[in-house]
Structure formats: C-alpha cells, structure tokens
Protein backbone atom coordinates (compact mmCIF):
# COMPACT_ATOMS: atom_id res chain seq x y z
CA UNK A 1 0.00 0.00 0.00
CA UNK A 2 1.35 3.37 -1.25
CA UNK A 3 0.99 6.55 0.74
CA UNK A 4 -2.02 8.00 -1.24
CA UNK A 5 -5.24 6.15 0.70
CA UNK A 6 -8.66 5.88 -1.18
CA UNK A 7 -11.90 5.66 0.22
CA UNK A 8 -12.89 2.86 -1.11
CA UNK A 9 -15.43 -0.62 -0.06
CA UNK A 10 -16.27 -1.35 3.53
CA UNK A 11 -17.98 0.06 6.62
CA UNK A 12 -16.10 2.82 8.36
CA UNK A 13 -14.55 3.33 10.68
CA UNK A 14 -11.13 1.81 9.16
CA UNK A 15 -9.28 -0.59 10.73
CA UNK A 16 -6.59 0.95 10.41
CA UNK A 17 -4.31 -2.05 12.17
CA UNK A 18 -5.21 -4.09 8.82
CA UNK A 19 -4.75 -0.87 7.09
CA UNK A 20 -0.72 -0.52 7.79
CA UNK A 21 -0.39 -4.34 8.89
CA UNK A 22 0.85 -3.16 12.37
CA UNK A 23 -0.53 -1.58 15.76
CA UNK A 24 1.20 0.83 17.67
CA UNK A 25 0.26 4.54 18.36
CA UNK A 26 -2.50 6.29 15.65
CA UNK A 27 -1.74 9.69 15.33
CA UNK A 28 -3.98 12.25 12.64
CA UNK A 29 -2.75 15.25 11.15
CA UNK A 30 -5.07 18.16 9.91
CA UNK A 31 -4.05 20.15 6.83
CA UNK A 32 -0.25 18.61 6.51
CA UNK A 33 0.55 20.87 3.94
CA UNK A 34 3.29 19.60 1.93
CA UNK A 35 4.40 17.02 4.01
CA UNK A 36 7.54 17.67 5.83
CA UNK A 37 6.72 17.73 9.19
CA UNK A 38 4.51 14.24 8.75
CA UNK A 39 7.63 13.04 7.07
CA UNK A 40 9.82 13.95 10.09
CA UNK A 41 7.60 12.45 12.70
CA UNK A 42 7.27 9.26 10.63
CA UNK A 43 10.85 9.24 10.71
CA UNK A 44 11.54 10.07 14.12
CA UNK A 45 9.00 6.86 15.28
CA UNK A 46 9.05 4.12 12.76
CA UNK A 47 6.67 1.86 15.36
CA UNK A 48 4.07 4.58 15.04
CA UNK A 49 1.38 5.07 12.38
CA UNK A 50 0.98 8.51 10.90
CA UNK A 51 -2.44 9.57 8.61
CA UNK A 52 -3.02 13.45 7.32
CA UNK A 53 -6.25 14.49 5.76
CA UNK A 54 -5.57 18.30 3.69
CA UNK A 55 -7.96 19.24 1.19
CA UNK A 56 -5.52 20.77 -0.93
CA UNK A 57 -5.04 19.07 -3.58
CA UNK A 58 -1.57 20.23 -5.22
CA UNK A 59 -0.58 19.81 -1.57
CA UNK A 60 -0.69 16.27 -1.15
CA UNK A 61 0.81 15.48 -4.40
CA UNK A 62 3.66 17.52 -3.18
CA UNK A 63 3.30 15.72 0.62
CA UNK A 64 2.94 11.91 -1.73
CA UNK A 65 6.32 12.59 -3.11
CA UNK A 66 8.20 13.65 -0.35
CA UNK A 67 6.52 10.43 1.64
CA UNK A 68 7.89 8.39 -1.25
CA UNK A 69 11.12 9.55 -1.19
CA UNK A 70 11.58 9.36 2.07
CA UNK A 71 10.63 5.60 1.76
CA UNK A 72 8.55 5.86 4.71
CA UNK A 73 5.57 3.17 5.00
CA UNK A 74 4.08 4.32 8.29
CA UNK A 75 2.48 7.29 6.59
CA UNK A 76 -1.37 7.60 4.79
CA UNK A 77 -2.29 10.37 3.18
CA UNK A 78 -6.11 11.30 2.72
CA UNK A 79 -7.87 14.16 0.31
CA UNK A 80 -11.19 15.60 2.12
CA UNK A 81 -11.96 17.49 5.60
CA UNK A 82 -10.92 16.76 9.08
CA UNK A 83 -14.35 16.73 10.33
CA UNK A 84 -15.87 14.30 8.14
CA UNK A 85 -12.52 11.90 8.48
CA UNK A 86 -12.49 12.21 12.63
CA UNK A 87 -16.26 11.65 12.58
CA UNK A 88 -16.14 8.45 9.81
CA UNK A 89 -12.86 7.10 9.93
CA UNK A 90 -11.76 6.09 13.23
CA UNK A 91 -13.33 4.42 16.02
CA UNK A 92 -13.82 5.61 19.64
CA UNK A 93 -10.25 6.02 21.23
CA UNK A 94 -8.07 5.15 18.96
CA UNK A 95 -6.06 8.14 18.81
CA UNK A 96 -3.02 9.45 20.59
CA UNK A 97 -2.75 12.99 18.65
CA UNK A 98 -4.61 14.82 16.79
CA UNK A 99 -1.89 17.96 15.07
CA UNK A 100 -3.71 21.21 13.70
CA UNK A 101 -0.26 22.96 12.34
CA UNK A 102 -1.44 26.77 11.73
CA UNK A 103 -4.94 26.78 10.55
CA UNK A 104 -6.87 29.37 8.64
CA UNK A 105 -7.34 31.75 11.26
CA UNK A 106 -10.77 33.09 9.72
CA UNK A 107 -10.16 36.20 11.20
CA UNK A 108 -13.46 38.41 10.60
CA UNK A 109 -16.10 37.81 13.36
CA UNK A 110 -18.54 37.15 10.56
CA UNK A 111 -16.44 34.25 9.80
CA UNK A 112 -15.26 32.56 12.90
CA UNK A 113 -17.99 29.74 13.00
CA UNK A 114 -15.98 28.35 10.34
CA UNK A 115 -12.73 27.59 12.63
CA UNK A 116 -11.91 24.16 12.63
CA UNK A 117 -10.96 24.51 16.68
CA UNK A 118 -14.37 25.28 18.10
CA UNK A 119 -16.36 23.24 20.67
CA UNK A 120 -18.57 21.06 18.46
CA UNK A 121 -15.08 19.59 17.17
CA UNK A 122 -13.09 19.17 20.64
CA UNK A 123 -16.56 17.60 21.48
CA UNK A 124 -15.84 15.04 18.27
CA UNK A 125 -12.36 15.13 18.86
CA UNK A 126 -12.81 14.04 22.34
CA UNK A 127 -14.65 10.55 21.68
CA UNK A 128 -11.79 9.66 18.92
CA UNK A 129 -8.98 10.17 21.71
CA UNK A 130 -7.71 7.79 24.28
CA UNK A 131 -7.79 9.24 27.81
CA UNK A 132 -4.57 11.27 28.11
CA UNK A 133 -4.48 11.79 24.29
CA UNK A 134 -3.78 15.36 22.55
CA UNK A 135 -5.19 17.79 20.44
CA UNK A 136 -1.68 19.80 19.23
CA UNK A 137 -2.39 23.45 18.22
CA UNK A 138 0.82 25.67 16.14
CA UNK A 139 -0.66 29.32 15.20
CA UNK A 140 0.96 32.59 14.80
CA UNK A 141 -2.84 34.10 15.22
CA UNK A 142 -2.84 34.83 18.56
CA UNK A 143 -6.55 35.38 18.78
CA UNK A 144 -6.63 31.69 17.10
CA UNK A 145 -5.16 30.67 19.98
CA UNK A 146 -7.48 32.23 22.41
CA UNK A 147 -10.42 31.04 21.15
CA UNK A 148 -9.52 27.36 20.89
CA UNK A 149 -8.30 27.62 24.64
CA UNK A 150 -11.90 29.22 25.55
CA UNK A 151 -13.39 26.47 23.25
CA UNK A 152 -11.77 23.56 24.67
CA UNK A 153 -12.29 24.58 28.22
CA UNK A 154 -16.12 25.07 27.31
CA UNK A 155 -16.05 21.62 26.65
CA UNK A 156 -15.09 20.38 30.05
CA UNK A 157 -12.80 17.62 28.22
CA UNK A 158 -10.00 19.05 27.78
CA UNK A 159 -6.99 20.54 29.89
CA UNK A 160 -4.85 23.14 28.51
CA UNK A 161 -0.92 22.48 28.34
CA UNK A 162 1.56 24.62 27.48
CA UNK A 163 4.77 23.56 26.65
CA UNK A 164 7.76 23.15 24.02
CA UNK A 165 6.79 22.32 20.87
CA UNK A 166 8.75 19.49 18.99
CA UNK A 167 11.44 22.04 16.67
CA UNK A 168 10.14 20.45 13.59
CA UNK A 169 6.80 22.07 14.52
CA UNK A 170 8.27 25.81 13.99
CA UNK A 171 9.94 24.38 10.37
CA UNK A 172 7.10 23.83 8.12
CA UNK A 173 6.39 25.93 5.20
CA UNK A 174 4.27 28.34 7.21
CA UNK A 175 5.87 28.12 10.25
CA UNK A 176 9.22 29.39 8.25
CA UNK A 177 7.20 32.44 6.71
CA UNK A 178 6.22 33.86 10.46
CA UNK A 179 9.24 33.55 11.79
CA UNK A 180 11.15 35.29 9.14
CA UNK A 181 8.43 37.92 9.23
CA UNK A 182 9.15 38.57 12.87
CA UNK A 183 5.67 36.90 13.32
CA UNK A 184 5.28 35.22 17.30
CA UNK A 185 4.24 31.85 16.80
CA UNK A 186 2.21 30.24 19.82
CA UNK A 187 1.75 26.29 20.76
CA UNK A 188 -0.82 24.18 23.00
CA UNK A 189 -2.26 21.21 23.77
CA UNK A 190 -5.09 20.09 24.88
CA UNK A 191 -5.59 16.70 26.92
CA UNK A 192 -8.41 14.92 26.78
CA UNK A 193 -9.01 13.72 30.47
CA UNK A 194 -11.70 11.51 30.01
CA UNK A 195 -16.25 12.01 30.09
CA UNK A 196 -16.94 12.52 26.43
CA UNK A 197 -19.98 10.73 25.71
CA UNK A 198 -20.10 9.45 22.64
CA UNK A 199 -22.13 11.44 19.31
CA UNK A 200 -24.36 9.25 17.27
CA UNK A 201 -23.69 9.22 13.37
CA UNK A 202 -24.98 7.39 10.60
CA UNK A 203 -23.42 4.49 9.50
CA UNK A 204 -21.29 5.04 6.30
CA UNK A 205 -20.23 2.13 3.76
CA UNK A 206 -19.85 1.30 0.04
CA UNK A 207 -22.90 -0.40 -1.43
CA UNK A 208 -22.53 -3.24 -3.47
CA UNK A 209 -24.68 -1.05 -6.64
CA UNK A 210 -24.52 2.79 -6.49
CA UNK A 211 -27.87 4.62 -5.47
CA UNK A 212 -30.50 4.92 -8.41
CA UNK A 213 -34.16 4.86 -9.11
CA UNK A 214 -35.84 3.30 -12.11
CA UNK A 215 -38.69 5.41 -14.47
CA UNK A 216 -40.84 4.37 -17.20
CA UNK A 217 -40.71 6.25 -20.26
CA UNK A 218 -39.04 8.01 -23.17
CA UNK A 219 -35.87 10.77 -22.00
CA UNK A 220 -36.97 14.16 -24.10
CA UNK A 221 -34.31 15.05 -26.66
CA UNK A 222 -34.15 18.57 -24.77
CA UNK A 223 -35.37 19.76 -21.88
CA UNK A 224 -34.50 23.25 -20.05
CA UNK A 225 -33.13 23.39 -16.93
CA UNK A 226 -32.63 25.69 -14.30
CA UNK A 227 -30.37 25.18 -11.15
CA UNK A 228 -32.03 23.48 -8.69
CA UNK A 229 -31.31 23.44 -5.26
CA UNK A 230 -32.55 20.60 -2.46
CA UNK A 231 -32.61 20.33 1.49
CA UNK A 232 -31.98 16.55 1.72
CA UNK A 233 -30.93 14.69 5.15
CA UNK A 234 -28.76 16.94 7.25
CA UNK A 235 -27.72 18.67 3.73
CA UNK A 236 -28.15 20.27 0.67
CA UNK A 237 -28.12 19.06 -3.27
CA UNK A 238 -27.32 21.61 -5.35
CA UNK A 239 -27.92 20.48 -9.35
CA UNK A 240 -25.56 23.20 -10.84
CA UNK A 241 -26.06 21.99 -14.61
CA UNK A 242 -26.96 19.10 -16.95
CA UNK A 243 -25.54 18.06 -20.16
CA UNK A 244 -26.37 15.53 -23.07
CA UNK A 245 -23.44 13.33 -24.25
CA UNK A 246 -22.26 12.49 -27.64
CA UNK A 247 -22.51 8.58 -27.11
CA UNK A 248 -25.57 6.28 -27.78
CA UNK A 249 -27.58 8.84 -29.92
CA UNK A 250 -27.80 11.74 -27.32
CA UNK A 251 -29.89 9.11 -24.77
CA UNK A 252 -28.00 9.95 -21.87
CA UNK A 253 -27.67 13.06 -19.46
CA UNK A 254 -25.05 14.12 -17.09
CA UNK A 255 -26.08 16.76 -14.33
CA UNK A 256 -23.45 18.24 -12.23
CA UNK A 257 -24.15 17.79 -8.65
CA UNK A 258 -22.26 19.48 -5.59
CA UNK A 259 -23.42 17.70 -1.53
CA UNK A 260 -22.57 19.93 1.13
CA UNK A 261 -23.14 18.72 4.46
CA UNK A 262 -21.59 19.74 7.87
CA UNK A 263 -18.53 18.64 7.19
CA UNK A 264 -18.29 17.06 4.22
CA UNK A 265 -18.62 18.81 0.41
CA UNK A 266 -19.00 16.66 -2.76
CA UNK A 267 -18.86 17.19 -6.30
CA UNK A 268 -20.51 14.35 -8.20
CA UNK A 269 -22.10 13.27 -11.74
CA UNK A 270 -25.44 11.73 -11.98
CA UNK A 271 -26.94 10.16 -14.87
CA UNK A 272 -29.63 9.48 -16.34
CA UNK A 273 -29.66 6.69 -19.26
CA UNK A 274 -32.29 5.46 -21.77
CA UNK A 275 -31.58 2.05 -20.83
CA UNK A 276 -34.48 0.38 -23.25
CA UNK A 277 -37.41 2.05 -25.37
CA UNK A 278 -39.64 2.36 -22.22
CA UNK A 279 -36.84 2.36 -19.09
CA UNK A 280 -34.74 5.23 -17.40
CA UNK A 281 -32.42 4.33 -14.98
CA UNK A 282 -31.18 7.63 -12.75
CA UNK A 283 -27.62 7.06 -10.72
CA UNK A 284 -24.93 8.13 -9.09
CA UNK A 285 -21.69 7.53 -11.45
CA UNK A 286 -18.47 6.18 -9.93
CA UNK A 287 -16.49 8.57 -11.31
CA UNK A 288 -14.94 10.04 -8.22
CA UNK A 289 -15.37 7.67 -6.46
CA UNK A 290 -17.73 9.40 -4.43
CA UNK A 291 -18.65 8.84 -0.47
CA UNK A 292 -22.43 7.78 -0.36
CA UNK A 293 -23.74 9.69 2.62
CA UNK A 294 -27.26 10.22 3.17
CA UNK A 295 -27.21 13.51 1.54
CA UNK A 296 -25.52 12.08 -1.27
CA UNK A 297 -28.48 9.70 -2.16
CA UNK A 298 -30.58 13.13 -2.52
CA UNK A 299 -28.51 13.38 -5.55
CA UNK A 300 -30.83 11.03 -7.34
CA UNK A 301 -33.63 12.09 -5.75
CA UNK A 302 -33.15 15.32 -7.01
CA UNK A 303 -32.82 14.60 -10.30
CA UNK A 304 -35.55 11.85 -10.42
CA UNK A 305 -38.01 14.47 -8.93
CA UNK A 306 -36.69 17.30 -11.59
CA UNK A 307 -37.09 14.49 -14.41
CA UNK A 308 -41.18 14.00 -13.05
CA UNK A 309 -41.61 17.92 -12.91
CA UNK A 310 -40.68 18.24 -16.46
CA UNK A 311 -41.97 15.48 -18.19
CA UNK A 312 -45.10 13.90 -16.84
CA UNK A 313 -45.58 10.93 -18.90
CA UNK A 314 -42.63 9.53 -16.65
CA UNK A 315 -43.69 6.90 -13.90
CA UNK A 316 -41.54 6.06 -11.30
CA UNK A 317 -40.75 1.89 -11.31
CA UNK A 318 -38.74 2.12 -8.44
CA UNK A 319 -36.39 4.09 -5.79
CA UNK A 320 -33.23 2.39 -4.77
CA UNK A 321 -31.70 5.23 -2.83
C-alpha cells in the first residue's frame, strides 16, 4: 500500500491495524501541507502510524512525493476534511494525537464559525482520543489561539498544556514564513481527560450497486433546466447543470451535482440513461469515487423528482436510494 489512501469498499470506521499491517500509536494530522513535518515524525518513530487528511489538492501530491522519497511506509495520506474523516474514519479512542499545524485563522467575526478549533469539534475530537491523548495546536494568530483555549475549556474535556513544541513544529512551510516575518508563533495542547460521551452518526459504507431509481418512459431530446437546489438529510443538493453526451444517440444526461453537508462537500455526476425504449435508470456515477452519505443519495432524488416535474408521462418503477 502506497501513501495515497482511497476511500474505497467497507464500513467505516477503518481498521486501520489491517490498514498498515501493524498496531502501535494512531496519530492524525489536519491540513499537513506539503508534508515535511509528517515526514519527520514518521521518521523520528518508525513503530508509530501517521495519517493526514488536507484538502488541498496540489498539496498532497507535493506531501505523496516527499513520503515516497523518504521511503517511509508508516504514513497515509487522505484528500477531504478533518471533520468528516475524525467523525467516519476512526473508532472511539483510537487516537493518541490529533496535530492542527497553523490553521486558517478566519479572522473576521462574521467568519469565525468556520474555525476548525471550536467546541462542536473538541466535542468530536474528544470521543476519537484515548484518555490522556492530545489535540496539538501551532498558530501565529494569537486570537486563534485564544479562542480554541476558551473552546476547549467550554467543553469540560480538555486541559490546557503549554509547553515546548517538537522544533520540527516551527519548520514547516508556514511556520518558516512567520518567523522570518518577525511573526510570534504560539503552541498548546489540549488533553483529553476523560467524560466525552459518545455522538451518534450514521453508518457510512460502500454499497454493493450505487444509489438509483428506475422510471418508465421516453428521455426528451431537450429539456431546459434551471439550477435546482434541495434540502436533503442533514444537507443540501445543489444540481448546478446538466448536459447531453455524444454517445448512444444523445440518450444519456449528465447533471453536475455538488453535496454539502456539515462537514463534508461533494462534487458528483449523476446520470440518467435510456436504458431500453420504455426504461430510465437515474444514478450516481463512480467517477470520483464518491462517499455515499445520506445527503448524497438526494442526488438522485433530485434529479428523479426534476425528471417528473418536467416530463409527466414519466412513472416512477422504483427508488433504490
């Protein structure tokens, strides 16, 4: 197994023992940037196991590389957001850090609910730690700093720590920036001491056939279309565009589909396919290899209900969504 990790079949959470073949300390890394600090802790503890989540995606190419180079098996990297990945992908306790290496700082009040370090995630955070584990904080936004320590002690899970930071904290590409700007740069943890209870989430896994629904009928050679937006689960579907291919005489559509959820955001294809002279089938493509969450299945229901609206003489044979 490479460094690059896909989502791909099962029921999450991973388990992440048959993942890297080994046990040992689990430690997650938000927003690794390119790489060189996972690449020095990897190093540093070869009996350890090291996965990153960044949603950047010229950044993990960069952060694969420098993981290959560095010949380093103990590493995974993941593209999508640390919410959804400490929420889906690891079980209760199996952490021993989580690192948050100088995150956007969202400085306008306007704009703070969307810091990472707030207390709905140091509640999350919590029931992924073992007792004693760490959330690790490097910022150079002071008032960052200050509101995660108000956060986490709002919690009543946490204890504040301050001490040294490891030096290869202070040498990442940011970290470099500050310091050469004459920037402060600030460090924390915060140790779980046990009480979180745990959240309740739906259960997340790879279905044997992709979401669709079936119609009776005859797909319209054109139809206009509008953007179409959908409250769906605890989300929205947002159906930014359809297009007609070139293959099979025009009789299939592809609409353009972005799932935003709480902490999770999706861009997907759905199509729809004249699949005999009297049978539409509407689904969720592979391409992407897309996560099907609850809000996700909306993706064919918006469609299929879009498809009704505008032509009539459709029935519906069946949802399987």
């Amino acid at each position: 197994m490479g460094p690059w990790y896909v989502w791909r079949g099962g029921v999450f959470p991973i388990d992440w023992e048959v993942e890297f073949g080994s046990a040992g300390p689990l430690h997650f890394e938000i927003g690794f940037g390119d790489g060189r600090y996972t690449v020095r802790r990897a190093a540093a503890s070869p009996s350890e196991r090291f996965v990153g989540v960044e949603r950047s995606g010229a950044s993990l190419y960069r952060a694969i590389k420098r993981v290959r180079r560095a010949g380093l098996d103990n590493i995974r990297l993941l593209a999508g957001s640390a919410e959804f990945a400490v929420r889906h992908l690891f079980a209760r306790g199996v952490l021993e850090t989580i690192t948050v290496n100088f995150p956007d700082p969202w400085p306008k009040e306007r704009h703070r609910r969307n810091r990472l370090l707030k207390r709905s995630f140091f509640d999350l955070a919590a029931t992924r730690l073992r007792q004693g584990g760490r959330i690790l904080l490097a910022t150079d936004h002071k008032d960052y700093l200050e509101g995660a320590v108000a956060e986490a002690r709002s919690s009543d899970l946490f204890r504040v720590i301050e001490l040294d930071p490891p030096p290869a904290v202070f040498e990442t590409k940011y970290a470099l920036k500050w310091r050469s700007l004459g920037k402060p740069l600030h460090y924390r943890a915060f140790e779980y001491h046990g009480g979180a209870e745990e959240l309740s989430y739906p259960i997340l896994e790879r279905p044997q056939i992709m979401p669709h629904a079936l119609l009776t009928g005859v797909l319209a050679d054109r139809i206009p279309f509008k953007k179409q937006v959908l409250p769906f689960a605890d989300g929205h579907v947002i159906v930014h565009e359809a297009a007609q291919t070139l293959n099979d005489g025009g009789g299939r559509w592809l609409f353009r589909v972005t799932i935003d959820e709480p902490d999770l955001k999706q861009q997907l294809l759905v199509a729809v396919q004249q699949r005999s002279a009297g049978e539409l089938i509407v689904r969720l493509e592979s391409f992407g290899d897309p996560i099907v969450t609850p809000t996700a299945r909306g993706a064919i229901h918006a469609v299929t209900e879009w498809l009704l609206n505008q032509l009539p003489d459709l029935k519906v044979r069946a949802r399987n969504y």
